[in-house]
N, C-alpha and C. Protein backbone atom coordinates (compact mmCIF):
# COMPACT_ATOMS: atom_id res chain seq x y z
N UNK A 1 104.32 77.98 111.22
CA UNK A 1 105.10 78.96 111.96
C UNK A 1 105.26 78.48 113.40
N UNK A 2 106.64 78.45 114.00
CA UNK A 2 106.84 78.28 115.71
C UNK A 2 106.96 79.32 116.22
N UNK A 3 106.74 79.63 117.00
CA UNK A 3 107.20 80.80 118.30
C UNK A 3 107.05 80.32 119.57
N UNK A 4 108.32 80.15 119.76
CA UNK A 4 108.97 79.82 121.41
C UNK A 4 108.53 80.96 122.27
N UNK A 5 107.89 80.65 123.31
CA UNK A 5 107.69 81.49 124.75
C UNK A 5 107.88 81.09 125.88
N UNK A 6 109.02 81.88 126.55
CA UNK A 6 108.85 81.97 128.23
C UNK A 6 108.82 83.10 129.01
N UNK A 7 107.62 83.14 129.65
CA UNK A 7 107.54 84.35 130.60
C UNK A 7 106.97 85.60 129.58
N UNK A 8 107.78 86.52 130.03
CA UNK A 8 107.53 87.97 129.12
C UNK A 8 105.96 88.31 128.36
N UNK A 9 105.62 88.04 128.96
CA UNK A 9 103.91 88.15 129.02
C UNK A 9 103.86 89.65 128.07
N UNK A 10 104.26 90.71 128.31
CA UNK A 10 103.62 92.01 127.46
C UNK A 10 104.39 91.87 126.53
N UNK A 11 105.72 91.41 126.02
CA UNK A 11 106.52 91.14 124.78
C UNK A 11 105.53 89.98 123.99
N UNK A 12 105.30 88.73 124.83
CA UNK A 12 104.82 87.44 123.70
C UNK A 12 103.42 88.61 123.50
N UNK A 13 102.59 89.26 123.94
CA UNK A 13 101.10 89.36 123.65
C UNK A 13 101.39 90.83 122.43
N UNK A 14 102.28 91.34 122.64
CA UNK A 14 102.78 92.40 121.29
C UNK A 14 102.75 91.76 120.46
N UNK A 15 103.79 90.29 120.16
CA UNK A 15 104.53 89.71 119.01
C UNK A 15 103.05 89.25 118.43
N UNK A 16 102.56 88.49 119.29
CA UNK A 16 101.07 87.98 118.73
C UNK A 16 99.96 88.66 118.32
N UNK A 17 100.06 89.65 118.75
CA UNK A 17 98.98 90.66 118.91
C UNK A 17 99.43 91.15 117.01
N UNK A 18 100.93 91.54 117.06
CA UNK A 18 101.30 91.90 115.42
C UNK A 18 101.15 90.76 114.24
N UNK A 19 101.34 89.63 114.90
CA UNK A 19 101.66 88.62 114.02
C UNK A 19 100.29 88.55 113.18
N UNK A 20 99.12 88.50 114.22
CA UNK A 20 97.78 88.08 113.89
C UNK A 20 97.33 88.59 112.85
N UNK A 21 97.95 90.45 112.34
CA UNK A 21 97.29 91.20 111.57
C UNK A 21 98.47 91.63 110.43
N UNK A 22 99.27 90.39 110.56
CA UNK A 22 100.23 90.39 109.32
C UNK A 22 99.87 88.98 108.55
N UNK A 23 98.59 88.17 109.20
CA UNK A 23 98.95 87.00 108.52
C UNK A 23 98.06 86.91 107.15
N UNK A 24 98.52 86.53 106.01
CA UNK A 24 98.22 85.95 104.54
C UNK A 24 97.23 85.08 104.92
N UNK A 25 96.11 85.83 103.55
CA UNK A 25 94.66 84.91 103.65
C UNK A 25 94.85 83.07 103.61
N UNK A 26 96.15 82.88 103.08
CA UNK A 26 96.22 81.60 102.61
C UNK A 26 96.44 80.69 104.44
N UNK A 27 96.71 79.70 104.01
CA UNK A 27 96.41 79.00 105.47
C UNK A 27 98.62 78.76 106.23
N UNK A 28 98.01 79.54 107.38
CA UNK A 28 99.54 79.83 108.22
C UNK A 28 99.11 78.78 109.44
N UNK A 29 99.87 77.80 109.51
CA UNK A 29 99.71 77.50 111.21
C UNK A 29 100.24 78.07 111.98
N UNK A 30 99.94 78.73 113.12
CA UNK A 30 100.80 79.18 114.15
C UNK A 30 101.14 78.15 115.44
N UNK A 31 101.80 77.62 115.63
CA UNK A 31 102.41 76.81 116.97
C UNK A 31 103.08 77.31 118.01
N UNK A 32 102.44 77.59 118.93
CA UNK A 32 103.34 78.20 119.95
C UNK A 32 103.65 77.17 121.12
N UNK A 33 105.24 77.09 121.64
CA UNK A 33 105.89 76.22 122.38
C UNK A 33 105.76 77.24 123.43
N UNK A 34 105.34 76.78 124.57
CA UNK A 34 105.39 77.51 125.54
C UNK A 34 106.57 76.73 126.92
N UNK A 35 107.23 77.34 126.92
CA UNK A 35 108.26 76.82 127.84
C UNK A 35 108.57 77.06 128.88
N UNK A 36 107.53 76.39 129.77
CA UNK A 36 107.44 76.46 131.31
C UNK A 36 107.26 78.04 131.94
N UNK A 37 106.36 78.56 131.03
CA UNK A 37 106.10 80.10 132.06
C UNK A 37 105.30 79.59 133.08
N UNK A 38 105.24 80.67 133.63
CA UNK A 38 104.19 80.94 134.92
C UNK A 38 103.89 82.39 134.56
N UNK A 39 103.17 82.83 135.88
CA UNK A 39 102.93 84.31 135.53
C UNK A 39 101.29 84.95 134.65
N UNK A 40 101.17 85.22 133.86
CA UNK A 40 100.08 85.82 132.96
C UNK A 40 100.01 84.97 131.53
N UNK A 41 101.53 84.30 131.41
CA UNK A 41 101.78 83.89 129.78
C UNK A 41 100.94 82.69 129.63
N UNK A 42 100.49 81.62 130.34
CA UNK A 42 99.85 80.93 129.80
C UNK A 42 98.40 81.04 130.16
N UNK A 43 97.85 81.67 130.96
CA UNK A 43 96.24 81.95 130.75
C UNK A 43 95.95 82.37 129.40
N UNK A 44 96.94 83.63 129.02
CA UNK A 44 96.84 84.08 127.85
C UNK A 44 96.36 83.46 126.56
N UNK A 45 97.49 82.69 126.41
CA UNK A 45 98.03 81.68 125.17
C UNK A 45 96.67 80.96 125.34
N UNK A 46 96.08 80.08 126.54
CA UNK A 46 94.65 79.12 126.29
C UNK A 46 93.94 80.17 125.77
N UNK A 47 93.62 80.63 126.16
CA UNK A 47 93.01 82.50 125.40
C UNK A 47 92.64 82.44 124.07
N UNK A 48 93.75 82.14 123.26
CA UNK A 48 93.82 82.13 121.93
C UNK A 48 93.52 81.11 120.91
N UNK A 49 92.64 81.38 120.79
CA UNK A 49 91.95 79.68 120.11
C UNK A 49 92.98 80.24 118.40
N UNK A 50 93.23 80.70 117.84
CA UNK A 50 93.86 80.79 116.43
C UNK A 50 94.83 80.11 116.82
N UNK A 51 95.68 80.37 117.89
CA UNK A 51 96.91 79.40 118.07
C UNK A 51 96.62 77.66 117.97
N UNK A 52 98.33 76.79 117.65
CA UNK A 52 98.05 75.77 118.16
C UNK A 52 99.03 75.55 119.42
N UNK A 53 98.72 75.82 120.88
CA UNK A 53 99.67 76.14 121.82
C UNK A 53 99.79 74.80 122.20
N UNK A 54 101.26 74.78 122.66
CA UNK A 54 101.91 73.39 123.41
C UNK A 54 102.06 73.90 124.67
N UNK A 55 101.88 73.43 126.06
CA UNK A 55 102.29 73.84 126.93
C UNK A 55 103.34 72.56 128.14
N UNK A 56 104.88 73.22 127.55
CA UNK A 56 105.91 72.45 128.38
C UNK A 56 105.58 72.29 130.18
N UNK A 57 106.02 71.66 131.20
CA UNK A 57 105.44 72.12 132.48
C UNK A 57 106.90 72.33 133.04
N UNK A 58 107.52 72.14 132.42
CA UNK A 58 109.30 72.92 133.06
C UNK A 58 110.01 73.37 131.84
N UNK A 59 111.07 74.14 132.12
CA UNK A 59 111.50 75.27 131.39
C UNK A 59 113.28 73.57 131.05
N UNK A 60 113.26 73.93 129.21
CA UNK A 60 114.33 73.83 128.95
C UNK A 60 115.24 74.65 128.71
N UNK A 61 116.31 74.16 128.15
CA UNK A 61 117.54 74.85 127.41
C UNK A 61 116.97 75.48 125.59
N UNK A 62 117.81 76.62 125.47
CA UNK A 62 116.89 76.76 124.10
C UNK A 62 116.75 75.99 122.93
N UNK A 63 117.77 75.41 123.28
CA UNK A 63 118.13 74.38 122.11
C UNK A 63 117.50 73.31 122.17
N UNK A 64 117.06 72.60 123.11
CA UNK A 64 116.07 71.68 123.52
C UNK A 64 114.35 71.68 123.62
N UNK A 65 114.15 73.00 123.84
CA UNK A 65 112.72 73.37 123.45
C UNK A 65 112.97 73.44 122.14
N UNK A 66 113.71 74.00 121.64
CA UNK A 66 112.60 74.33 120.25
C UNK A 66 113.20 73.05 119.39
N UNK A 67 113.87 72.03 119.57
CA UNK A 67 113.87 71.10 119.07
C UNK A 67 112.44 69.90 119.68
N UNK A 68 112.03 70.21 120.26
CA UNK A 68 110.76 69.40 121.05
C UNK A 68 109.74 70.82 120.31
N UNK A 69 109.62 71.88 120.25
CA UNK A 69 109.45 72.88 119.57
C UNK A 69 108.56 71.61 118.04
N UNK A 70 110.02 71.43 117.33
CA UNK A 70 109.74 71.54 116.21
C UNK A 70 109.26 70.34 115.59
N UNK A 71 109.08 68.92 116.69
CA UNK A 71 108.08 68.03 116.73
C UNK A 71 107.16 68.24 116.27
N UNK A 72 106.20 69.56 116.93
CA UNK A 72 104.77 69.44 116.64
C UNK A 72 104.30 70.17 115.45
N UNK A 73 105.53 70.56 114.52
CA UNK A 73 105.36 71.22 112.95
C UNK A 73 105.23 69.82 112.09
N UNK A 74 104.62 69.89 111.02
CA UNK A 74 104.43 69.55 110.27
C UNK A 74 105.83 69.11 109.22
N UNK A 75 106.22 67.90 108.99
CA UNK A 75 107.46 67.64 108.31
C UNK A 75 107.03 68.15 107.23
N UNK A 76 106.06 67.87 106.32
CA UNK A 76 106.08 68.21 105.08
C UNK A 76 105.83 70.06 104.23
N UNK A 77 105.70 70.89 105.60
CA UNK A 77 105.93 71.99 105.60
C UNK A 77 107.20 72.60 105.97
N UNK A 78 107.34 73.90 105.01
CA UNK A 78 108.55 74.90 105.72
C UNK A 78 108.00 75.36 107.15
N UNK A 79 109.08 75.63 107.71
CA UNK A 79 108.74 76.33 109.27
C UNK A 79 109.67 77.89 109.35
N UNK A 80 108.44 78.80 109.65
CA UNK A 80 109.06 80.27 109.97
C UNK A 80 109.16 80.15 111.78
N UNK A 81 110.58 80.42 111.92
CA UNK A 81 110.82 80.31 113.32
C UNK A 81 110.79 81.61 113.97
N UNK A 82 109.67 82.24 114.82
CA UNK A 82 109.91 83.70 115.71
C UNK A 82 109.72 83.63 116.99
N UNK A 83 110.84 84.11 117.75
CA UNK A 83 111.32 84.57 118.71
C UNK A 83 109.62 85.53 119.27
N UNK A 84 109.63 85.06 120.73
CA UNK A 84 108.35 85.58 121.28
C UNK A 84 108.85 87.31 121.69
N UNK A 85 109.99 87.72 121.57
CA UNK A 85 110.46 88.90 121.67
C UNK A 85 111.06 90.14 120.29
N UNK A 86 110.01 89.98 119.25
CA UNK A 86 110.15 89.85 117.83
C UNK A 86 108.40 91.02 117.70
N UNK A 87 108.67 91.78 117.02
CA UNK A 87 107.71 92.91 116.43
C UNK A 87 107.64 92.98 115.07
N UNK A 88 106.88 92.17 114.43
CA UNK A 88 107.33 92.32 112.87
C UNK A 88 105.44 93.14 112.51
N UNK A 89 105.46 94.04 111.78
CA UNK A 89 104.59 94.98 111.69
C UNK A 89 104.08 95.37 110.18
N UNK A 90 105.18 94.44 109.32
CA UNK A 90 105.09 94.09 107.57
C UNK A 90 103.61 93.64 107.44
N UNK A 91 102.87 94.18 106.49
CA UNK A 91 102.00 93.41 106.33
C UNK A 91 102.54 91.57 104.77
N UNK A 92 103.15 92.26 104.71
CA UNK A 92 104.00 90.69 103.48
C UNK A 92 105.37 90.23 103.80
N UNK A 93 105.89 90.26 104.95
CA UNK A 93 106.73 89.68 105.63
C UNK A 93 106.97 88.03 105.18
N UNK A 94 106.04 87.50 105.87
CA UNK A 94 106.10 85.69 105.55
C UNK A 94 106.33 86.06 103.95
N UNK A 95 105.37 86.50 103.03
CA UNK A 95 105.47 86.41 101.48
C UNK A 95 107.10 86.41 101.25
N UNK A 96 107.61 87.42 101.41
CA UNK A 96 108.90 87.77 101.26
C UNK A 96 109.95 87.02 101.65
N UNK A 97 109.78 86.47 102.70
CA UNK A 97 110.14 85.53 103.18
C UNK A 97 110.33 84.11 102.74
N UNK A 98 109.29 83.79 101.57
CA UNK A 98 109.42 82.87 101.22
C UNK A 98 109.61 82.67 99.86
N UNK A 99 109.17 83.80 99.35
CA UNK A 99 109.92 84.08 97.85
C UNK A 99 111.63 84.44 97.63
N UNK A 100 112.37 84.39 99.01
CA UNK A 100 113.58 84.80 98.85
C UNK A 100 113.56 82.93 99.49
N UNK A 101 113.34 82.47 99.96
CA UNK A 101 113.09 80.72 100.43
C UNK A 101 113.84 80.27 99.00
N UNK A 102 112.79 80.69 98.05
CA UNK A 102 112.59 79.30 96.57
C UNK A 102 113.35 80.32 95.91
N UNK A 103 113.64 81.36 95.88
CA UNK A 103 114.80 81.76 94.77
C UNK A 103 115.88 81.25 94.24
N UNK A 104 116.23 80.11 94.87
CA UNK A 104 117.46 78.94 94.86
C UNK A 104 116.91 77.67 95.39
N UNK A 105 117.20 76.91 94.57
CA UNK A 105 117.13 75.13 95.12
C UNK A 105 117.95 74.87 96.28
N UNK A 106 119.15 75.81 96.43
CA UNK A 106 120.08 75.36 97.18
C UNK A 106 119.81 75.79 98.87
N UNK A 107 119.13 76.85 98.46
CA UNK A 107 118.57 77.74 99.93
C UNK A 107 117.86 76.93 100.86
N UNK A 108 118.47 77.25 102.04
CA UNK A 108 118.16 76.45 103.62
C UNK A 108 117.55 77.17 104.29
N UNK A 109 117.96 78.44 104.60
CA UNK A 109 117.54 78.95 106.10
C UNK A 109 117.64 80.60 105.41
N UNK A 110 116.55 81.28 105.58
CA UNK A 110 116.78 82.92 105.05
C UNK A 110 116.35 83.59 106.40
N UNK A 111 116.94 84.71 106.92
CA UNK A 111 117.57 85.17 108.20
C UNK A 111 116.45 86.97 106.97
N UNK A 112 116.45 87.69 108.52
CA UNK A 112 115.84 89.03 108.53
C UNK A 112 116.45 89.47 109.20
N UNK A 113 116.45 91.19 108.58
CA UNK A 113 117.30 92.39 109.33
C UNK A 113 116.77 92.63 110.85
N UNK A 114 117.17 92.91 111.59
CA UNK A 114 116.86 92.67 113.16
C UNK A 114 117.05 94.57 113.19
N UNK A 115 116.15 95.11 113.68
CA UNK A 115 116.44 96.52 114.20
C UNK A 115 116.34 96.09 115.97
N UNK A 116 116.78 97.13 116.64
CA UNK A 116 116.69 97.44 117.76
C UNK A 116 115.60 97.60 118.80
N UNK A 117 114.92 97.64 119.67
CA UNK A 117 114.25 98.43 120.31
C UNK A 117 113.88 99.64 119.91
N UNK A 118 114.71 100.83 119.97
CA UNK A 118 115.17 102.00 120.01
C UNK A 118 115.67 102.30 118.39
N UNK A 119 115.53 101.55 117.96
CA UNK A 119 116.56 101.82 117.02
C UNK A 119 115.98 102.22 115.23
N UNK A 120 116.43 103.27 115.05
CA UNK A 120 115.43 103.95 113.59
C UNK A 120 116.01 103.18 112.61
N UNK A 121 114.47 102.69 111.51
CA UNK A 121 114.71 102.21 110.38
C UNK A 121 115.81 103.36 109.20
N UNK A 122 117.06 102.99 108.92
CA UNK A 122 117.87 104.20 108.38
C UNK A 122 117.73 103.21 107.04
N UNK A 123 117.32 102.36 106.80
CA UNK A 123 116.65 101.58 105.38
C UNK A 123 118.41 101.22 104.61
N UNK A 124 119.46 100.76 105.48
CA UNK A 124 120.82 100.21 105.37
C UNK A 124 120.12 98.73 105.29
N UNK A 125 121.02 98.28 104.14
CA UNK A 125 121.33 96.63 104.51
C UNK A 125 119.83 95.73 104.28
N UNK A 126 119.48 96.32 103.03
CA UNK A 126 118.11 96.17 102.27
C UNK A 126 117.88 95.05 101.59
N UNK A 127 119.18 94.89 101.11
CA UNK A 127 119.06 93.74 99.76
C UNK A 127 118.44 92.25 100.28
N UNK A 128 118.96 91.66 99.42
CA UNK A 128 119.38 90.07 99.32
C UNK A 128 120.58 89.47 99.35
N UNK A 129 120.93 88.95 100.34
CA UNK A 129 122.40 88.22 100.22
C UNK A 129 122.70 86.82 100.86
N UNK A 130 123.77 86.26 99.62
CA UNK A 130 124.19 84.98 100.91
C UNK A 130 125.15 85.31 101.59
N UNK A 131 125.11 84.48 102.74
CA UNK A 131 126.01 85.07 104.36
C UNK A 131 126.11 83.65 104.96
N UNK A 132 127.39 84.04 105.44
CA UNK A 132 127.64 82.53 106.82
C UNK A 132 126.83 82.27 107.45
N UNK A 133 126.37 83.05 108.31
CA UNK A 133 125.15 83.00 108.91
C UNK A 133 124.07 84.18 109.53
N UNK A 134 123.05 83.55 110.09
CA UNK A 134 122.08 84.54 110.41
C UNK A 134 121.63 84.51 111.62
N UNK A 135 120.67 85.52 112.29
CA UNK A 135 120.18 84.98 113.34
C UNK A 135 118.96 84.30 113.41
N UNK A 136 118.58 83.25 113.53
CA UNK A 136 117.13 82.63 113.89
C UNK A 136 116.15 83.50 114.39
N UNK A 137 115.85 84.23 114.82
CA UNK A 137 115.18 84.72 115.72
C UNK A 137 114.05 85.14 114.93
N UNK A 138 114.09 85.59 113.48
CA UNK A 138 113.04 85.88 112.89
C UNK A 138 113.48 85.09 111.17
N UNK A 139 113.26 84.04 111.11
CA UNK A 139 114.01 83.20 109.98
C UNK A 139 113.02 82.27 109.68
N UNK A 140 113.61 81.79 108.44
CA UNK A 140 112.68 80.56 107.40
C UNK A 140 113.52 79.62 106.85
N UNK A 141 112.78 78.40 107.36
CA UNK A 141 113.75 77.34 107.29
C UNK A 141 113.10 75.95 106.15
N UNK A 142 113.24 76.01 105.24
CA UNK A 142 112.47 75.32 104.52
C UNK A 142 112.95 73.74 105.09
N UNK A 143 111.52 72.80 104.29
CA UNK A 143 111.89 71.61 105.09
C UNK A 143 112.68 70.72 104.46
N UNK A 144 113.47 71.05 103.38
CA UNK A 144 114.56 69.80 102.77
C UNK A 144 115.69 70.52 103.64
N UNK A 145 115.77 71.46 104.19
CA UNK A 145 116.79 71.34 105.44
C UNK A 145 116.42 70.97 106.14
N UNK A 146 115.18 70.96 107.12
CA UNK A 146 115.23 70.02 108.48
C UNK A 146 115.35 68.95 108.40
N UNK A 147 114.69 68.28 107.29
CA UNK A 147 114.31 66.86 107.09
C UNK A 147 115.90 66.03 106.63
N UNK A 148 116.62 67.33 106.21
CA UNK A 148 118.04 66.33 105.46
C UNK A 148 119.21 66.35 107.14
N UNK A 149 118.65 68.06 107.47
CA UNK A 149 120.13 67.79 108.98
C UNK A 149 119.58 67.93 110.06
N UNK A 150 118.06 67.96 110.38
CA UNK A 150 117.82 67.85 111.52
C UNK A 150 117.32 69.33 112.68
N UNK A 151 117.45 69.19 113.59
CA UNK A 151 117.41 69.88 114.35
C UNK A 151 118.80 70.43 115.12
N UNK A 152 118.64 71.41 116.09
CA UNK A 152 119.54 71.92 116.94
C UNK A 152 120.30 71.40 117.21
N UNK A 153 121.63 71.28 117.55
CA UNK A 153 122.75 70.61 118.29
C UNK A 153 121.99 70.86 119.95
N UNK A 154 121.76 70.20 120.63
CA UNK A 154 121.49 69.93 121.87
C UNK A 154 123.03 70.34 122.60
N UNK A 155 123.61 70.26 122.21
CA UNK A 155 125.32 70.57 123.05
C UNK A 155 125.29 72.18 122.59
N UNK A 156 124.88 72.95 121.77
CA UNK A 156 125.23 74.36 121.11
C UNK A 156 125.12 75.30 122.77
N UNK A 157 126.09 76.30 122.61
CA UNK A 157 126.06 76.62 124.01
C UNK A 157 124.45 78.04 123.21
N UNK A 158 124.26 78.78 124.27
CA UNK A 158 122.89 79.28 123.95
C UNK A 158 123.05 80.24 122.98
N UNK A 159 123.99 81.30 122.87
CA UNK A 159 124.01 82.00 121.60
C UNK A 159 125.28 81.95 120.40
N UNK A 160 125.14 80.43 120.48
CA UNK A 160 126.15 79.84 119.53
C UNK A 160 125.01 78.83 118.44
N UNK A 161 124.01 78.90 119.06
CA UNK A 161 123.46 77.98 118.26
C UNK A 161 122.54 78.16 117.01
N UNK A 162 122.78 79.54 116.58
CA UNK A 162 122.46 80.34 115.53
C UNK A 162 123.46 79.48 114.14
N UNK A 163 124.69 80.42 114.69
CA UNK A 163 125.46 80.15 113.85
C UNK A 163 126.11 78.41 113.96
N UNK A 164 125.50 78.15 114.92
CA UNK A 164 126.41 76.53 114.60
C UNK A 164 125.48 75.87 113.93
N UNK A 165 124.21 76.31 113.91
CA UNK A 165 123.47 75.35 112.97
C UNK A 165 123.45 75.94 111.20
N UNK A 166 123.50 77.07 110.95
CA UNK A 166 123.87 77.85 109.64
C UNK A 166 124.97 76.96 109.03
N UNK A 167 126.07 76.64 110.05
CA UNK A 167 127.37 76.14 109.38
C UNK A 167 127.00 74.80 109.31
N UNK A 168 126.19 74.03 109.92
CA UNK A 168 125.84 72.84 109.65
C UNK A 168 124.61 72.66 108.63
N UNK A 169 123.88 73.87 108.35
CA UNK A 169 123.36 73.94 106.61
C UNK A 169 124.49 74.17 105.85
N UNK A 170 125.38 74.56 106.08
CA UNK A 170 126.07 75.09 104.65
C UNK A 170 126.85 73.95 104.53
N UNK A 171 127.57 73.19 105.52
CA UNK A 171 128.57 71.84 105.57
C UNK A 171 127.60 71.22 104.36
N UNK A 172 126.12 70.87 104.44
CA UNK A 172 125.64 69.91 104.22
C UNK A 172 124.87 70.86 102.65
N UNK A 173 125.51 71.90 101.95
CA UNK A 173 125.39 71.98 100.90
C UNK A 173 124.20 73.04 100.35
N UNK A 174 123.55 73.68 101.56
CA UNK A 174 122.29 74.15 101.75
C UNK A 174 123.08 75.91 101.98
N UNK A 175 122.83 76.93 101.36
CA UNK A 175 123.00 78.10 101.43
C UNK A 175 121.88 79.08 101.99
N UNK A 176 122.50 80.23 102.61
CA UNK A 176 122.23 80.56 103.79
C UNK A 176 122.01 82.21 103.48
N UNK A 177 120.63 83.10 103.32
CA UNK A 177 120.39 84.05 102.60
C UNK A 177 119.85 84.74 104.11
N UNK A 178 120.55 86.09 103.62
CA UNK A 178 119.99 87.10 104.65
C UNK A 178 118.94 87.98 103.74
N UNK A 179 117.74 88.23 104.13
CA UNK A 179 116.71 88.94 103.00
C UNK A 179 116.69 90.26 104.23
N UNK A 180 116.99 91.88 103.91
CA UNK A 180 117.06 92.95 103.98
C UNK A 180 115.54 93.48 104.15
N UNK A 181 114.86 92.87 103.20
CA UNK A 181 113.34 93.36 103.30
C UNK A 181 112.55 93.60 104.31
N UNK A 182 113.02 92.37 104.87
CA UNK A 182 112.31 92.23 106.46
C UNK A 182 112.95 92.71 107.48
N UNK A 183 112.55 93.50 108.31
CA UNK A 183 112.75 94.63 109.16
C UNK A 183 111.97 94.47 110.66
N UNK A 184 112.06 93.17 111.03
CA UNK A 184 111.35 93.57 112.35
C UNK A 184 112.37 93.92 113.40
N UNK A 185 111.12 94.28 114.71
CA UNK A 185 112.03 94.93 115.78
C UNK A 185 112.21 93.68 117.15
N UNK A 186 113.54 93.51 117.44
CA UNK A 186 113.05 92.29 118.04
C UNK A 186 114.25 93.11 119.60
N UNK A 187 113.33 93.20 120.70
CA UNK A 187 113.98 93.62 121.68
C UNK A 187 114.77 92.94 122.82
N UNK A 188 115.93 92.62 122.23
CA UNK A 188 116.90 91.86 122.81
C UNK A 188 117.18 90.96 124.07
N UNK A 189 117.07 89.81 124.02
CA UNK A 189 117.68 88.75 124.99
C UNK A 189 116.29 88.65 125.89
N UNK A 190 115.19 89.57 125.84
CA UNK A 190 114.26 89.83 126.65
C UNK A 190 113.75 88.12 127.59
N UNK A 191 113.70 87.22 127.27
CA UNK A 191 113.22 85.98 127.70
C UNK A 191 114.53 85.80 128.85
N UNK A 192 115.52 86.26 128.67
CA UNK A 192 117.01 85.55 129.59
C UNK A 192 117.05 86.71 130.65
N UNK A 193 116.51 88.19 130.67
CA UNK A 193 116.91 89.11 131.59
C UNK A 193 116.04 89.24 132.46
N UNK A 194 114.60 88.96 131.99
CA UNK A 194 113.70 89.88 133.05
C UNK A 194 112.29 89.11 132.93
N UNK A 195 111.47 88.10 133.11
CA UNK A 195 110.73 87.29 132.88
C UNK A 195 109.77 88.07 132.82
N UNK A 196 109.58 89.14 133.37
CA UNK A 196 108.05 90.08 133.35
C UNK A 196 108.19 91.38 132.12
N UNK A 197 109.13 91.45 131.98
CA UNK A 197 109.28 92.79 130.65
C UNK A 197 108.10 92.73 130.07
């Protein structure tokens, strides 16, 4: 598992704080890219011996961290990619996640329902489906897609690079599943507006 962090110190220590007591007895790595905070976020993160934390000493582009990000994963594993501004509170989230993964040979990248901040579970938009694309932010990317197309477009402007990499799984034959099941709350853009949220 990656999770990108900058700044947002009470958002990353929520996400982690949930992640910890959603994780499967079986063995999860957690990797956290830390990308040039200051502030509270990286005393924290040394803090956490369960983690395996990277710590950047200047802040990239997003597309560039988490491609330096995704160096320190394991090729021969899938990678669940979450956003340090992400509340997932499932206790079988990853499971689900990865049983909608292998439901198809053809499957690349499976994308989760994103609620709001604010915003009530009305239990819409449940299923399983394939879709153009998804958002990364709380997604599973098995590794005969990284390993066949790679990483991020380094040129993707910042919230293009969702969908420009979806279309560059699907160019390359790899289908692209949104799983409904998963329901976390991920409170928007939080890393780009306000570094202390």
């Amino acid at each position: 598992m990656l999770i990108l962090t900058w700044n947002s110190f009470n958002h990353t220590k929520k996400c982690l704080e949930a992640l910890k007591s959603t994780l499967p007895d079986s063995m999860v790595e957690v990797v956290v890219f830390d990308n040039g905070s200051t502030y509270g976020t990286v005393p924290y993160l040394a803090d956490q011996s369960w983690l395996v934390t990277v710590f950047q000493m200047y802040t990239a582009g997003f597309a560039e961290a988490l491609n330096w990000a995704l160096a320190y994963t394991d090729p021969e594993s899938d990678v669940i990619l979450l956003h340090n501004d992400i509340l997932v509170q499932q206790p079988n989230w990853i499971e689900l996640l990865q049983e909608t993964a292998y439901s198809s040979p053809e499957a690349g990248i499976v994308g989760s329902r994103l609620l709001g901040g604010s915003e009530t579970n009305n239990q819409q938009f449940t299923g399983i489906y394939e879709v153009k694309q998804v958002a990364l932010t709380c997604s599973y990317w098995k590794k005969e897609l990284l390993n066949q197309i790679g990483p991020l477009d380094m040129e993707s402007a910042f919230y293009l690079g969702d969908a420009d990499y979806c279309l560059k799984a699907k160019k390359a034959g790899f289908k692209v599943l949104y799983d409904g099941r998963i329901s976390p709350v991920h409170f928007r853009h939080v890393p780009t507006e306000d570094p202390e949220l």
